[in-house]
Each structure stands twice: as C-alpha cells, then as structure tokens.
Protein backbone atom coordinates (compact mmCIF):
# COMPACT_ATOMS: atom_id res chain seq x y z
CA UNK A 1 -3.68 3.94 14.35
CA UNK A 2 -7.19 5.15 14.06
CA UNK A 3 -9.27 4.03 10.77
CA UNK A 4 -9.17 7.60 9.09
CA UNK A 5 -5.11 7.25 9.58
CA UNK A 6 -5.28 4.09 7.46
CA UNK A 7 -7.56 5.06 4.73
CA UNK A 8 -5.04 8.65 4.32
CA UNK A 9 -2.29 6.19 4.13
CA UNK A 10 -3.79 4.00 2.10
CA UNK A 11 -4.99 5.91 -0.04
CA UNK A 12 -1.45 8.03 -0.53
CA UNK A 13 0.24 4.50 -0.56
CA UNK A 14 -1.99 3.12 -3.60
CA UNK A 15 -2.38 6.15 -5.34
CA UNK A 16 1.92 6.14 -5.28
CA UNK A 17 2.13 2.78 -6.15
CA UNK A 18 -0.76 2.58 -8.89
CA UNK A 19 1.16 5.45 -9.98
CA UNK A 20 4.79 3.31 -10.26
CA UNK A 21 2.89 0.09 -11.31
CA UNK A 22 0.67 1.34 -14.41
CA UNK A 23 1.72 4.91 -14.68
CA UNK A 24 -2.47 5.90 -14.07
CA UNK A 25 -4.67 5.46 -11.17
CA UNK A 26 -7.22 2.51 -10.19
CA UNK A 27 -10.11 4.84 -9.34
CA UNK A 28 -10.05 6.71 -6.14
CA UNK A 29 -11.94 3.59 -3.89
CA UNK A 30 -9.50 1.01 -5.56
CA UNK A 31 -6.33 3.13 -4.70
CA UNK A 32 -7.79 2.97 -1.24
CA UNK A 33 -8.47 -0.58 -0.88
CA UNK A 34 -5.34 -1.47 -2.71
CA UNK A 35 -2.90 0.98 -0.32
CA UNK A 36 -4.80 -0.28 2.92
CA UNK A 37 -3.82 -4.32 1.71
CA UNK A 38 -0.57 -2.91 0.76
CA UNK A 39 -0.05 -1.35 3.66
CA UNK A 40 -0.95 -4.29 6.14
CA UNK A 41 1.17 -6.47 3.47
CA UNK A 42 3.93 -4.20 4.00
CA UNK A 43 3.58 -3.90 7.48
CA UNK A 44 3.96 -7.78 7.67
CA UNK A 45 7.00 -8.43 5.36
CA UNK A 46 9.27 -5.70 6.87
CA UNK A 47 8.15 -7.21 10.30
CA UNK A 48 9.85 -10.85 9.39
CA UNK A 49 13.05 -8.77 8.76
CA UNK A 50 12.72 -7.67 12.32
CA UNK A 51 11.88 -3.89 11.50
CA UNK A 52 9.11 -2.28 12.49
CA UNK A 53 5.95 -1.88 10.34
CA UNK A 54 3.49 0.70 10.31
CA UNK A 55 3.84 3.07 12.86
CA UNK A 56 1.87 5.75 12.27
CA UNK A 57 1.42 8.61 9.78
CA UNK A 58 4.79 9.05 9.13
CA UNK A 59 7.53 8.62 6.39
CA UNK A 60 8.73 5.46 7.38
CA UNK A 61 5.56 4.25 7.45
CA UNK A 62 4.38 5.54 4.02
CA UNK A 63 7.63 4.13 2.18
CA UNK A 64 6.29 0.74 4.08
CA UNK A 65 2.91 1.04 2.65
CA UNK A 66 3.89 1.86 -0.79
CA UNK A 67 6.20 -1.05 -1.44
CA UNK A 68 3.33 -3.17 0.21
CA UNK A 69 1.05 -1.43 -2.35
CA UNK A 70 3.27 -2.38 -5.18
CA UNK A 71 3.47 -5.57 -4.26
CA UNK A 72 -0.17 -5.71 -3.99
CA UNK A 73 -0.85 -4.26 -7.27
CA UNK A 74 2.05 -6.37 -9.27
CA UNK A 75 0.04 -9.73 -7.53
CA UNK A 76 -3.35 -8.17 -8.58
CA UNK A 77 -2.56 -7.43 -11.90
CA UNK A 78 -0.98 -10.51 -12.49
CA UNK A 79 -4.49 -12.27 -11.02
CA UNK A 80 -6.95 -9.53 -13.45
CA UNK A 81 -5.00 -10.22 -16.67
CA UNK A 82 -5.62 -14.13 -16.98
C-alpha cells in the first residue's frame, strides 16, 4: 500500500473513530496521525487472531483501521487526561 493509501485511510479511520470516541474531531493532522497508528495497531491485533490485516483500500480494511483507531484514541486519551 502506497503512502497516499495510508494517509486516506488513516485519515477516514481517525476521523470515524474520533468521531465514536469523543463525538468531535482531533484536528484534521491528528485524525491522520491517530488513524495511521490505529490502523497499523489494528493491522497487528487482528493478525494474532490469524486474520488478515490491512489489505488495501477496502472495507475490510477500513473496519480494521477504525477499531485500531479507537483503540488508539481510548489509550491516548487515557495518557492526555492525567
């Protein structure tokens, strides 16, 4: 997957999951750093269930990156608030 493939799915994976987490955005750049970890998080715990990660720019992928996102975001907001 090319880099412009995993800032557009990044940046639709943290702008979903900011959206689920804290019901606004982080800022455009932090949506896209946020989905890109999420996505690579993602990517890594489906793979220990023997699934495949990230694949591409597809739906499968996307629902991969999101919940990575989420994860991501629950982790960094539980980090920003102490």
């Amino acid at each position: 997957m090319g880099i412009i493939s995993w800032i557009i799915l990044g940046l639709i994976a943290g702008f979903i999951g900011s959206k689920i987490v804290n019901k606004t955005g982080s800022g455009m750049l932090m949506d896209i750093v946020l989905g890109v970890v999420g996505a690579v998080v993602g990517g890594y715990l489906v793979s220990l269930t023997g699934n495949q990660g990230i694949t591409g720019l597809n739906l499968w992928s996307l629902l991969v990156a999101v919940v990575g996102a989420i994860v991501v975001l629950l982790v960094y907001r539980a980090v920003a608030s102490r």
